[in-house]
C-alpha atoms as a PDB file:
ATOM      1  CA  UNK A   1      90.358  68.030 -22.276  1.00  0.00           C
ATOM      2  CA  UNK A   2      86.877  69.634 -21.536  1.00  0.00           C
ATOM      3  CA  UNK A   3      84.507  67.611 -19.701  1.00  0.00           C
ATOM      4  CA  UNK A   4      81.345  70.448 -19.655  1.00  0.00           C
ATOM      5  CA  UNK A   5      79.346  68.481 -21.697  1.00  0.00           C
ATOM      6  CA  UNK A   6      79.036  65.885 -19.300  1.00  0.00           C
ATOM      7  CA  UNK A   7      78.345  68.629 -16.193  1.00  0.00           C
ATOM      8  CA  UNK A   8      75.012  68.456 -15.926  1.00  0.00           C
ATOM      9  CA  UNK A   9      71.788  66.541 -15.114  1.00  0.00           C
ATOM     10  CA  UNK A  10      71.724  63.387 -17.171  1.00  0.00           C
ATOM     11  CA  UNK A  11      68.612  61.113 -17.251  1.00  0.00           C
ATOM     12  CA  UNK A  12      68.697  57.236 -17.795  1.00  0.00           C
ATOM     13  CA  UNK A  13      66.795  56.508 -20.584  1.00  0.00           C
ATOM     14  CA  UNK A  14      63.981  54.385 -20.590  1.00  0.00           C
ATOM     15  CA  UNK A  15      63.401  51.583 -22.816  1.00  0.00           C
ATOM     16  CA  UNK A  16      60.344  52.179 -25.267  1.00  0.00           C
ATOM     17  CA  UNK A  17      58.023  49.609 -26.266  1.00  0.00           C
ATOM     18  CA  UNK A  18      55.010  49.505 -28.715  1.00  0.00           C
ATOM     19  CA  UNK A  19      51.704  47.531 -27.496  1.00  0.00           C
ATOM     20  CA  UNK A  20      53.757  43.680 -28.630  1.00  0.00           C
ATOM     21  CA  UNK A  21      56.521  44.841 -26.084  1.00  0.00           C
ATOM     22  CA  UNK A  22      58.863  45.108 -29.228  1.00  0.00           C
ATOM     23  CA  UNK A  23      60.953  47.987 -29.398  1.00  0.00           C
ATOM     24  CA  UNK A  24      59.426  51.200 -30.610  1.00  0.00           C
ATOM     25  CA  UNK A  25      61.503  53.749 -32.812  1.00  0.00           C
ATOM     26  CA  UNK A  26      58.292  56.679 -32.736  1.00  0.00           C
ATOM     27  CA  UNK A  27      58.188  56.249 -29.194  1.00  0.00           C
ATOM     28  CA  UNK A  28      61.979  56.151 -28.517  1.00  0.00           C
ATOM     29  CA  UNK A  29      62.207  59.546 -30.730  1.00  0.00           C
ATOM     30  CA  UNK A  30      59.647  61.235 -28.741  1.00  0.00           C
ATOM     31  CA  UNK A  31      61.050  60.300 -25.439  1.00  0.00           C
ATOM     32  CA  UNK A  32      64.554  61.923 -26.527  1.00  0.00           C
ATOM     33  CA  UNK A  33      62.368  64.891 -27.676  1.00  0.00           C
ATOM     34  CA  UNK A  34      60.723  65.635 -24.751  1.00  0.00           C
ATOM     35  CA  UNK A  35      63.719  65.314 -22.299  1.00  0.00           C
ATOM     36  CA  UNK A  36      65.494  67.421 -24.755  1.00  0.00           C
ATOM     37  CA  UNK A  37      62.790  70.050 -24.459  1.00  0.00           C
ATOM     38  CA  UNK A  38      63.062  69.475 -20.903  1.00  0.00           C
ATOM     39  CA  UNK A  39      66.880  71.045 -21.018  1.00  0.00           C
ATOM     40  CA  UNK A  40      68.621  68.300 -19.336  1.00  0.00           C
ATOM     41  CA  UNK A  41      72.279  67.824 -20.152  1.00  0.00           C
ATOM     42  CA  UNK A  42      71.899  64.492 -22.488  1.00  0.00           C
ATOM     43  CA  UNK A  43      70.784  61.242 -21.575  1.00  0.00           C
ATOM     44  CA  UNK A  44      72.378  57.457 -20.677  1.00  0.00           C
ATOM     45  CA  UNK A  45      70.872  55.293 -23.605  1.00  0.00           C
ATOM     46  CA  UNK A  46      70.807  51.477 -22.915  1.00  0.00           C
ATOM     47  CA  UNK A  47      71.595  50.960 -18.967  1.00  0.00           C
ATOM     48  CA  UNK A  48      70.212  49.664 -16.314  1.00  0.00           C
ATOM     49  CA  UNK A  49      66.753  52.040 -16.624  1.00  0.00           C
ATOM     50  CA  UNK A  50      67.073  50.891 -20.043  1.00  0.00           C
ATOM     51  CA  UNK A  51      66.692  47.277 -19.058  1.00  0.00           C
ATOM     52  CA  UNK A  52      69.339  46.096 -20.992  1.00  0.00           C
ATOM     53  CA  UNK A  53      70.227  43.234 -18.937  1.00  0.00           C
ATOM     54  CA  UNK A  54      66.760  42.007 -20.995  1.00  0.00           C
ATOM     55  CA  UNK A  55      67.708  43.073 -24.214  1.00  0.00           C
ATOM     56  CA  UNK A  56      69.124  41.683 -27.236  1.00  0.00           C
ATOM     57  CA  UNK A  57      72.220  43.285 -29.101  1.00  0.00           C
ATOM     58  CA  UNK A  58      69.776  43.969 -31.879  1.00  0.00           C
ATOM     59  CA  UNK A  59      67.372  45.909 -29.789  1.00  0.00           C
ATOM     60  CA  UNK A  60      69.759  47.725 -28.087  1.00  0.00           C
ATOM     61  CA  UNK A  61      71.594  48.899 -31.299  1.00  0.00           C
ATOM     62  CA  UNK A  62      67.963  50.082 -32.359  1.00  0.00           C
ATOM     63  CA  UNK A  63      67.202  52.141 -29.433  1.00  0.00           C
ATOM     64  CA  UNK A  64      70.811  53.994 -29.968  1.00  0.00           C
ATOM     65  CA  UNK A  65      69.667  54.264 -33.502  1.00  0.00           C
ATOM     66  CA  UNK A  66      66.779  56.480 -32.868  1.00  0.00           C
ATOM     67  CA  UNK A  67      67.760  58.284 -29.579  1.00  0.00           C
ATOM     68  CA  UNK A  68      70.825  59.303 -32.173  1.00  0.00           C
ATOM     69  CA  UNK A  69      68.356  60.682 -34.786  1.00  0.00           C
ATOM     70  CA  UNK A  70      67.027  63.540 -32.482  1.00  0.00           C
ATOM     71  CA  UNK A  71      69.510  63.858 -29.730  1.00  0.00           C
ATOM     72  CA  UNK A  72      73.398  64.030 -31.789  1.00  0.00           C
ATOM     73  CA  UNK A  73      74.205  67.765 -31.826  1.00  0.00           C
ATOM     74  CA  UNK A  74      71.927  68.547 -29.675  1.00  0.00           C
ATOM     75  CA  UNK A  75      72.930  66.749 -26.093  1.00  0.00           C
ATOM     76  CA  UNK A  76      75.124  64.564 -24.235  1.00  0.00           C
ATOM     77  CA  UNK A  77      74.866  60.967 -25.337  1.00  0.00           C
ATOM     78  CA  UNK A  78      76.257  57.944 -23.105  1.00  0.00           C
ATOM     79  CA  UNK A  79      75.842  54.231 -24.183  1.00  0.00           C
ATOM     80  CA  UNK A  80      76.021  51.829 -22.479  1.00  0.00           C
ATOM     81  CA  UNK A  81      77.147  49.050 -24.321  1.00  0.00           C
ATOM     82  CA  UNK A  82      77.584  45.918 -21.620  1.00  0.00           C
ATOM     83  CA  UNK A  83      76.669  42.431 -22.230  1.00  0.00           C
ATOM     84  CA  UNK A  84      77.919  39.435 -20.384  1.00  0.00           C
ATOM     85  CA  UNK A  85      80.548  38.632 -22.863  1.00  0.00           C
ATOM     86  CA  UNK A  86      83.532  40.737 -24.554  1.00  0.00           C
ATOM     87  CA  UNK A  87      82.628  40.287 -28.076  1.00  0.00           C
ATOM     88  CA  UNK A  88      78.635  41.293 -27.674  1.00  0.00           C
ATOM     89  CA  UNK A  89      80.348  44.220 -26.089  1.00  0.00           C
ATOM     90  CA  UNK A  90      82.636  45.073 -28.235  1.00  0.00           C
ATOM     91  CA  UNK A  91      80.346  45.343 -31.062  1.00  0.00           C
ATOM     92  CA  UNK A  92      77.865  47.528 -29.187  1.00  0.00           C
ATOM     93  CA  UNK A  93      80.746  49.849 -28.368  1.00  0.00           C
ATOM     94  CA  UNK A  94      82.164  49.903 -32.354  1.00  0.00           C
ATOM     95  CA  UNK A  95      78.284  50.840 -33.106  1.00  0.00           C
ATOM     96  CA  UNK A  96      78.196  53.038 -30.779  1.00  0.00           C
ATOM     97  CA  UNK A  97      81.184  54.789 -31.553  1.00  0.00           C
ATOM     98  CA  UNK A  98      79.983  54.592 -35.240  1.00  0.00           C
ATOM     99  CA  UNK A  99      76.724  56.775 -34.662  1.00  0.00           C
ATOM    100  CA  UNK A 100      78.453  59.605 -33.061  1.00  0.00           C
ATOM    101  CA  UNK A 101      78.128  59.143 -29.506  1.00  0.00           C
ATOM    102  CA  UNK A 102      80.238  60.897 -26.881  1.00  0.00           C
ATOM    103  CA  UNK A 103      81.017  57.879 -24.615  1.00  0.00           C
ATOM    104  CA  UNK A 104      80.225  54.480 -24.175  1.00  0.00           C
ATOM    105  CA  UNK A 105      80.124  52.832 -20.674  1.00  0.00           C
ATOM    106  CA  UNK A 106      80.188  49.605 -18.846  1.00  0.00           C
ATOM    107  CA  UNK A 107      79.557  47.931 -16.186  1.00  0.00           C
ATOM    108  CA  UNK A 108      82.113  45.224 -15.051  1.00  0.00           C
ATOM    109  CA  UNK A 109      80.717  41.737 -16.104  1.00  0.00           C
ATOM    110  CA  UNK A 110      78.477  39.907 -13.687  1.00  0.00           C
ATOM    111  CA  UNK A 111      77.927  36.497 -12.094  1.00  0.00           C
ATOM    112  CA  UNK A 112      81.006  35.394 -11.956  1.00  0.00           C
ATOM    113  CA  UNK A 113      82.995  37.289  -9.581  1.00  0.00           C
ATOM    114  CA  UNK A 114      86.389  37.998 -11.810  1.00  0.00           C
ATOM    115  CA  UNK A 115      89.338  39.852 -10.463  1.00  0.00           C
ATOM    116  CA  UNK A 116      90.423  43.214 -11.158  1.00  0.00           C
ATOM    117  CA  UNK A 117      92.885  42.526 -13.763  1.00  0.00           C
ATOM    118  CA  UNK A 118      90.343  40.593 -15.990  1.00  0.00           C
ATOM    119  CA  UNK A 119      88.042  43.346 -15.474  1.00  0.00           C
ATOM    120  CA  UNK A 120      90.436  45.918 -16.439  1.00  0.00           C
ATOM    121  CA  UNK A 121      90.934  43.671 -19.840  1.00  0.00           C
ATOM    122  CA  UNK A 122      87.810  43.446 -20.450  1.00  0.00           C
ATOM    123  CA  UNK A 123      86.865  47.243 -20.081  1.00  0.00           C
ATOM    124  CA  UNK A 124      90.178  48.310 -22.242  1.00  0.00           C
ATOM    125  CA  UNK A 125      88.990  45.750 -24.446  1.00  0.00           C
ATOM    126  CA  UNK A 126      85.734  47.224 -25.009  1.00  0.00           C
ATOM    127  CA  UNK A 127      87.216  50.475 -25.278  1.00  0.00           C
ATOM    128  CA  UNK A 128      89.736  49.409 -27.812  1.00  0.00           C
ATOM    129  CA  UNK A 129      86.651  48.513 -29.920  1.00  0.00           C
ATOM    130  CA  UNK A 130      85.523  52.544 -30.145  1.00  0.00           C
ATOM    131  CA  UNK A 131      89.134  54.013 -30.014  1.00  0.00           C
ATOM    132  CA  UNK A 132      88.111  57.608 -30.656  1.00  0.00           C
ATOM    133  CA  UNK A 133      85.252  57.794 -27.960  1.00  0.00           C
ATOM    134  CA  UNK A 134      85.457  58.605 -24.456  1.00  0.00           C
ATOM    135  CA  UNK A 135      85.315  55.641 -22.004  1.00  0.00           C
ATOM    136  CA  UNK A 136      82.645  55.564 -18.744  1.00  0.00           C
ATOM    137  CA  UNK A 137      83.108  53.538 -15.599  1.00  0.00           C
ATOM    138  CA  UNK A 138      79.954  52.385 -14.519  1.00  0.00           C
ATOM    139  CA  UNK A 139      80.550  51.288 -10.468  1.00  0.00           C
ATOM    140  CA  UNK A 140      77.199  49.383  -9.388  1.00  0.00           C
ATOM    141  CA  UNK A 141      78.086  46.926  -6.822  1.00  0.00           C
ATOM    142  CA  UNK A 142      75.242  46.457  -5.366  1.00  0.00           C
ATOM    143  CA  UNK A 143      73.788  44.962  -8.842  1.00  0.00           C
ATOM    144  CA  UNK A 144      76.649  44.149 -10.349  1.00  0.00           C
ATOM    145  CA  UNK A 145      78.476  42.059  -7.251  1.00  0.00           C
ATOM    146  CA  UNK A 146      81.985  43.664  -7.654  1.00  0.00           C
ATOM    147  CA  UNK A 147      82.701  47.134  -6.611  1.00  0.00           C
ATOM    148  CA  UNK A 148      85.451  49.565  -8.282  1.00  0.00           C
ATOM    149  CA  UNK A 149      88.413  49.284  -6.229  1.00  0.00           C
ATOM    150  CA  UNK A 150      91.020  52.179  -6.044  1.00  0.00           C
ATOM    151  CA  UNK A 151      93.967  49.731  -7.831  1.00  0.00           C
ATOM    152  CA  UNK A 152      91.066  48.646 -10.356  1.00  0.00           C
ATOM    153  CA  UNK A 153      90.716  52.933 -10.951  1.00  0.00           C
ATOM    154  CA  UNK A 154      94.746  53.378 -10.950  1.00  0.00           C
ATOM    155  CA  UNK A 155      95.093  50.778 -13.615  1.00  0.00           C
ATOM    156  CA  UNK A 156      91.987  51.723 -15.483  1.00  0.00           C
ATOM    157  CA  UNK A 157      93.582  55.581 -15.940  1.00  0.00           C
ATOM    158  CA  UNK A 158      96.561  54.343 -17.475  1.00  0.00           C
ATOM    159  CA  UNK A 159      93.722  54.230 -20.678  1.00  0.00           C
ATOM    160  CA  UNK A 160      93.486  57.615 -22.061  1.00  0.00           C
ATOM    161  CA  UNK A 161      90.007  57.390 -23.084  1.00  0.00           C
ATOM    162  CA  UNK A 162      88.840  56.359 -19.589  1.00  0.00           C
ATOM    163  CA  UNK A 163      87.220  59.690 -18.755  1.00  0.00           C
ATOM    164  CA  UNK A 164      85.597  59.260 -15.644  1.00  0.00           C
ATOM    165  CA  UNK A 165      83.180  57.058 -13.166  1.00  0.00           C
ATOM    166  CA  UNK A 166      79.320  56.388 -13.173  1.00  0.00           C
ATOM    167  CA  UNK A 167      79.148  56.245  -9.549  1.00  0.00           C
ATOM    168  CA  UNK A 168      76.419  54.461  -8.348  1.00  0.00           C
ATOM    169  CA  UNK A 169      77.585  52.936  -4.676  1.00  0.00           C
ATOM    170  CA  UNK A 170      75.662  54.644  -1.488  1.00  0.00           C
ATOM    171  CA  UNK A 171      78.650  55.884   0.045  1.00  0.00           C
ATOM    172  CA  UNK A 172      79.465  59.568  -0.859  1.00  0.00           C
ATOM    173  CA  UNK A 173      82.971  59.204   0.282  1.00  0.00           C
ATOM    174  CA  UNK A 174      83.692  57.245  -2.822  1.00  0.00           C
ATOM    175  CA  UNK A 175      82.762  60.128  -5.012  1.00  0.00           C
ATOM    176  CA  UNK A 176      85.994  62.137  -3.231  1.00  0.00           C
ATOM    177  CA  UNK A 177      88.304  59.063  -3.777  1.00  0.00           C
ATOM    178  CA  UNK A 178      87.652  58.715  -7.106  1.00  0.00           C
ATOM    179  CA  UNK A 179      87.788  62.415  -7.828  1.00  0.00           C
ATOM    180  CA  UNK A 180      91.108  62.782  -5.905  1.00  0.00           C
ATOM    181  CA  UNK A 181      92.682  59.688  -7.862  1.00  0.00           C
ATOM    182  CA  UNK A 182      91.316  60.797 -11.331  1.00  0.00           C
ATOM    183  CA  UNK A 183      92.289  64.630 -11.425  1.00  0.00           C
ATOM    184  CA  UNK A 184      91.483  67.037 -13.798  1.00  0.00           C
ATOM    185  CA  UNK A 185      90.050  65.866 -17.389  1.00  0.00           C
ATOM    186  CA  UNK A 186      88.062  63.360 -15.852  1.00  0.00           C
ATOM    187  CA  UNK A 187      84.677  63.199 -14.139  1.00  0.00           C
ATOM    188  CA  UNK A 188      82.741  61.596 -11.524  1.00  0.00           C
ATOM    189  CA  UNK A 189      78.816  61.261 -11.774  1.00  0.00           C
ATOM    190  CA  UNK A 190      76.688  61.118  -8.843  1.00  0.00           C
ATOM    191  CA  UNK A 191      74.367  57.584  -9.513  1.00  0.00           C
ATOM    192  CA  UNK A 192      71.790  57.562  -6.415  1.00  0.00           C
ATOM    193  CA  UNK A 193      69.014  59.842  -7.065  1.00  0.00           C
ATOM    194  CA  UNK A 194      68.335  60.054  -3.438  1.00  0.00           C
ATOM    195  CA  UNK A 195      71.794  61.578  -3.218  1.00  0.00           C
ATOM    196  CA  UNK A 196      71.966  63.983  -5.292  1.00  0.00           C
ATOM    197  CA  UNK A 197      72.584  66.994  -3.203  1.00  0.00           C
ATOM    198  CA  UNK A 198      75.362  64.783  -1.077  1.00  0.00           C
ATOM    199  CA  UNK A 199      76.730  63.618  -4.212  1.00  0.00           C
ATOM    200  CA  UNK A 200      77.576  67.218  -5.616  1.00  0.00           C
ATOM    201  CA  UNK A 201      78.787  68.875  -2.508  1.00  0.00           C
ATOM    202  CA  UNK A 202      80.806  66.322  -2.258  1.00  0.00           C
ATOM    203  CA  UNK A 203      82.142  67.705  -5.607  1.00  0.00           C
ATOM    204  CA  UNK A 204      80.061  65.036  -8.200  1.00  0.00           C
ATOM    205  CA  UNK A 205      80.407  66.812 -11.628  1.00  0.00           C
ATOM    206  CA  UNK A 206      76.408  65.865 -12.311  1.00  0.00           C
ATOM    207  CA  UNK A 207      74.000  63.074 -11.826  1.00  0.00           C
ATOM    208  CA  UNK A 208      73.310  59.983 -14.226  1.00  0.00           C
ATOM    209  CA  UNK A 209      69.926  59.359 -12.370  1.00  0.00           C
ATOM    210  CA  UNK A 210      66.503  56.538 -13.157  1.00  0.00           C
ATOM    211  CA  UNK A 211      64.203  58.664 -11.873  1.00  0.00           C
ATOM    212  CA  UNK A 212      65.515  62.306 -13.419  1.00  0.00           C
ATOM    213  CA  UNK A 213      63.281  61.695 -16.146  1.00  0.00           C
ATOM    214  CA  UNK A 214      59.934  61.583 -14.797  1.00  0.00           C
ATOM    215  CA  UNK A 215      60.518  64.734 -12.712  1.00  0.00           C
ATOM    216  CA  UNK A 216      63.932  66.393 -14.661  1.00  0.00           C
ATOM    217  CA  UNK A 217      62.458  69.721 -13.352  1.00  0.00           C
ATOM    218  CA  UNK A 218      63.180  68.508  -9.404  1.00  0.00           C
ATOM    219  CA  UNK A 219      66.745  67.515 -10.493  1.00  0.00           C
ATOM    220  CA  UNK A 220      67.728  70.264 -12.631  1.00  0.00           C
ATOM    221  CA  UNK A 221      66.523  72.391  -9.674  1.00  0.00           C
ATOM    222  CA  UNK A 222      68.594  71.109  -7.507  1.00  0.00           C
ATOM    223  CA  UNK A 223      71.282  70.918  -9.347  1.00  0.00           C
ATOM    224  CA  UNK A 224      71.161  74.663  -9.816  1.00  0.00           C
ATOM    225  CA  UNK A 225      70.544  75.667  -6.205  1.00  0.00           C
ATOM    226  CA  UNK A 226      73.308  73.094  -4.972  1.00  0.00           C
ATOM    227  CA  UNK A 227      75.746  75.724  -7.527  1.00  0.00           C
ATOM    228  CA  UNK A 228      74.617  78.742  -6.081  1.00  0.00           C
ATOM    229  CA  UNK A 229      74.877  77.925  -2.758  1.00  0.00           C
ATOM    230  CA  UNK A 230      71.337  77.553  -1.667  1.00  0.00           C
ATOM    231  CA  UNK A 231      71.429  74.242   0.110  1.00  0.00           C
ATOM    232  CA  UNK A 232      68.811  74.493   2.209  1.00  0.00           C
ATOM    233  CA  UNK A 233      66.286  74.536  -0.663  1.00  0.00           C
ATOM    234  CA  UNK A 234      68.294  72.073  -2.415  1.00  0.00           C
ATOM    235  CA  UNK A 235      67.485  69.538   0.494  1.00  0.00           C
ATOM    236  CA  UNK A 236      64.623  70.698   1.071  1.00  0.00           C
ATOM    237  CA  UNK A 237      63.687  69.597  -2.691  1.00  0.00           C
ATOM    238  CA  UNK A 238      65.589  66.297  -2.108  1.00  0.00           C
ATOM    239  CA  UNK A 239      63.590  65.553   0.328  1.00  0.00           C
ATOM    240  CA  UNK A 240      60.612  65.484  -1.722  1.00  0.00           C
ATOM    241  CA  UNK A 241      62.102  63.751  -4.533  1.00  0.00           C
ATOM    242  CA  UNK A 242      63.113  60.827  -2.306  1.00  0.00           C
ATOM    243  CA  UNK A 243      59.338  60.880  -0.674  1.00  0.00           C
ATOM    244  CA  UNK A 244      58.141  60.414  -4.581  1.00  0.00           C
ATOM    245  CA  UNK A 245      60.867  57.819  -4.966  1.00  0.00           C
ATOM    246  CA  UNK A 246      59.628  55.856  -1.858  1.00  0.00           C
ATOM    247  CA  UNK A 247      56.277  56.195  -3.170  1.00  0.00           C
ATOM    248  CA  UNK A 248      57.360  54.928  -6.561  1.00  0.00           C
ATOM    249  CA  UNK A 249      58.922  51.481  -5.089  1.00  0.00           C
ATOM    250  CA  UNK A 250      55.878  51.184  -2.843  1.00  0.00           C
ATOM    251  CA  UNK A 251      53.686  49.593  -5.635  1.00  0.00           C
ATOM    252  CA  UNK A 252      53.771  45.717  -6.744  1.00  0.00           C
ATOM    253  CA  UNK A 253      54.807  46.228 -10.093  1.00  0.00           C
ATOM    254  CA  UNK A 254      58.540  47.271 -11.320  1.00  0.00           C
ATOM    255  CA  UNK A 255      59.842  50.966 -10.745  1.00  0.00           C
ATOM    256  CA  UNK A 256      60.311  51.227 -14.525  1.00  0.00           C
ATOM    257  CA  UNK A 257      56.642  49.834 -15.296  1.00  0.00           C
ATOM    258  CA  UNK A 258      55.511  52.816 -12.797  1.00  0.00           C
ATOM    259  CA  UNK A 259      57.580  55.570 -13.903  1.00  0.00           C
ATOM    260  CA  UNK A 260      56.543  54.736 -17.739  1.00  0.00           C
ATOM    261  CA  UNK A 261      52.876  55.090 -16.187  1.00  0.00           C
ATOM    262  CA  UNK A 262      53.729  57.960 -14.950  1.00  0.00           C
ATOM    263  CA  UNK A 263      55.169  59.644 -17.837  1.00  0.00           C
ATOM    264  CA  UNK A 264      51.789  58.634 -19.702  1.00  0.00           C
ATOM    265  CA  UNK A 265      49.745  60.970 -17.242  1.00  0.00           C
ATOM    266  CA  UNK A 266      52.026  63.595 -16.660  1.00  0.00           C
ATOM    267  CA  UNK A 267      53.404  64.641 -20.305  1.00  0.00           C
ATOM    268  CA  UNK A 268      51.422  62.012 -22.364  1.00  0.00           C
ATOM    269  CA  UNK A 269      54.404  60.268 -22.956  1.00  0.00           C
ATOM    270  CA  UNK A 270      53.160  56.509 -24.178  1.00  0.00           C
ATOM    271  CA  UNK A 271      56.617  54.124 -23.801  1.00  0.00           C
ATOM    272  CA  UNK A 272      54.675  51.211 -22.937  1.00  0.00           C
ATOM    273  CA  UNK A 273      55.599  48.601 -20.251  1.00  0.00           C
ATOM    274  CA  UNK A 274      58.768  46.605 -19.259  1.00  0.00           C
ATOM    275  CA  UNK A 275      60.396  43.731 -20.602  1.00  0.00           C
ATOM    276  CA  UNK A 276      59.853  40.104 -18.668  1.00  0.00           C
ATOM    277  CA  UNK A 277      60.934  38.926 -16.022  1.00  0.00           C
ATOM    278  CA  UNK A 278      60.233  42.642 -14.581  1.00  0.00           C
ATOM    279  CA  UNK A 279      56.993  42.241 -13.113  1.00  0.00           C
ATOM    280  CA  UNK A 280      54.360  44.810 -15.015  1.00  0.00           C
ATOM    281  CA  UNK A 281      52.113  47.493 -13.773  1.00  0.00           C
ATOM    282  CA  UNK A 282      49.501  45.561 -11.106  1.00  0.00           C
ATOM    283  CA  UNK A 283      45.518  46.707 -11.462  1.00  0.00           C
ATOM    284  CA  UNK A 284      46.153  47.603  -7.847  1.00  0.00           C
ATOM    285  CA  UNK A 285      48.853  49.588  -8.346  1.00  0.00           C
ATOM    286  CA  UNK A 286      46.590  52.273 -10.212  1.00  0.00           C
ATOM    287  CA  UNK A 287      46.075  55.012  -7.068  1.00  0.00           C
ATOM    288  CA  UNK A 288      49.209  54.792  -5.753  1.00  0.00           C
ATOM    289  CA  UNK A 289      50.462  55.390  -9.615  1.00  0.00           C
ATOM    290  CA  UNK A 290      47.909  58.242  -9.990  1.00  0.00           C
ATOM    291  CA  UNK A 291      48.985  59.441  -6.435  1.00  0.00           C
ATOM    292  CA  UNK A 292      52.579  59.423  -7.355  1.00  0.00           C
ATOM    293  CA  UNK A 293      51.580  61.486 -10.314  1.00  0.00           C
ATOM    294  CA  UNK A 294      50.398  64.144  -8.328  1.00  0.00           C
ATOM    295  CA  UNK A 295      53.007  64.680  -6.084  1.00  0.00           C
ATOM    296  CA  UNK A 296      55.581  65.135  -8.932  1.00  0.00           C
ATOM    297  CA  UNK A 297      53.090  67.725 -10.634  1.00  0.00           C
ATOM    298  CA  UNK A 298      52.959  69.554  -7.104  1.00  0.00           C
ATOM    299  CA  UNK A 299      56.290  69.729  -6.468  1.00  0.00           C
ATOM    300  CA  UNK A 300      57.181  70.685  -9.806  1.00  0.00           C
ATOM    301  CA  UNK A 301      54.869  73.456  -9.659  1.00  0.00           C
ATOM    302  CA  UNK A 302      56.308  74.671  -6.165  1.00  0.00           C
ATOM    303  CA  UNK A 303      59.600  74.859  -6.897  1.00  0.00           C
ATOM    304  CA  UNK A 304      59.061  76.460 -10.364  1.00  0.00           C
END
């Protein structure tokens, strides 16, 4: 089976909100626009950078809804369909499956610490729920408390719709494991943005990323410099991307709040703020926001 449509730089997408904090179909539409003008690969709807963890099944469902309307046909779509119990996620995955997406993902459940067997039932389980749509592993232990073990893999391939691994530990080495175990048909995503160029030599089929889409242009850049050989730039560009990263965490309020911000002075893009308990945008957070800003329109400008 062909897995080029998911080769590529991938954004997480970022939950939209009007003024109320409710969810905002315009503004979710014109976020999928303008990352589809931006030529990424498609987009991870409903994640982490999504802050679904703060969602109900409602709004999540209505964010799919509209990234769906502009983006089916026209990119990669991932959903991530997770929620703390097997029927909530089961449903999100039959929706899912029933707009058209190209895979759903999951990340194992969280809190309680379950063994790999009952994660492997509940992941099939979820899967079962959109039979005719490709399955993601989504491996976050450092959020998520349990990490994707090589047996937990082995058994999870024996499901034909498994078709690869969100990999979002900080150790590069598991990329190659879980490459080597999966063979071909399947694929392995590189998940820390400060990784990137690590992530793909180590043979990462693309990056699922939070940060891609306030600077896509940095990522898709490296992305295409990592495949022509040019490393040196590729780091080089890494390198700046982290220093905007680092820059990004340094304020008081949440990475997302900052990153929406961002987006607002950068491309206009109005997705207003995050969902409590994330802590919103701080009045003293305003230079280092604007400052951030800059440095993603300078190095987007340098390595044009």
């Amino acid at each position: 089976m062909s897995v080029e449509k998911y080769q590529g730089i991938i954004p997480a997408f970022y939950a939209c909100y009007d003024e109320n904090g409710k969810i905002s179909g315009e503004r979710t539409e014109k976020f999928t626009q303008h990352l589809l003008d931006k030529g990424v690969k498609g987009v991870y709807v409903c994640g982490s950078s999504g802050e679904c963890i703060y969602q109900s099944k409602e709004e999540r469902k209505e964010t799919l809804e509209h990234v769906m309307k502009v983006a089916k046909g026209k990119m990669t779509v991932i959903a991530h369909v997770a929620c703390n119990n097997t029927a909530d996620s089961c449903e999100l995955a039959a929706h899912a499956e029933s707009l058209g997406v190209d895979a759903i993902a999951s990340i194992p459940p969280i809190y309680f610490h379950l063994p790999d067997y009952a994660i492997a039932e509940y992941w099939n389980t979820i899967s079962a729920a959109a039979p005719n749509t490709d399955f993601i592993i989504y491996n976050i232990p450092q959020l998520a408390g349990v990490a994707l073990t090589m047996p937990l893999l082995k058994e999870m391939l024996k499901n034909p719709r498994v078709r690869g691994v969100k990999n979002s530990s900080m150790p590069v080495q598991d990329i190659q494991m879980f490459k080597a175990e999966a063979g071909e048909g399947h694929v392995v995503f590189n998940g820390p943005d400060e990784q990137l160029v690590s992530g793909l030599a180590m043979g990462a089929d693309g990056g699922i990323g939070g940060t891609y889409a306030v600077m896509p242009e940095l990522f898709l850049k490296i992305k295409s410099l990592v495949e022509t050989g040019d490393i040196a730039t590729a780091r080089e560009i890494q390198y700046e991307a982290d220093e905007i990263i680092y820059a990004m965490c340094a304020c008081k309020g949440n990475l997302y709040a900052v990153m929406k911000k961002i987006l607002e002075i950068n491309d206009g893009m109005k997705l207003g703020s995050v969902r409590s308990p994330l802590a919103p945008l701080a009045a003293e957070d305003m230079p280092q926001v604007e400052r951030c800003a800059a440095m993603i329109r300078e190095a987007v400008a340098k390595y044009k």
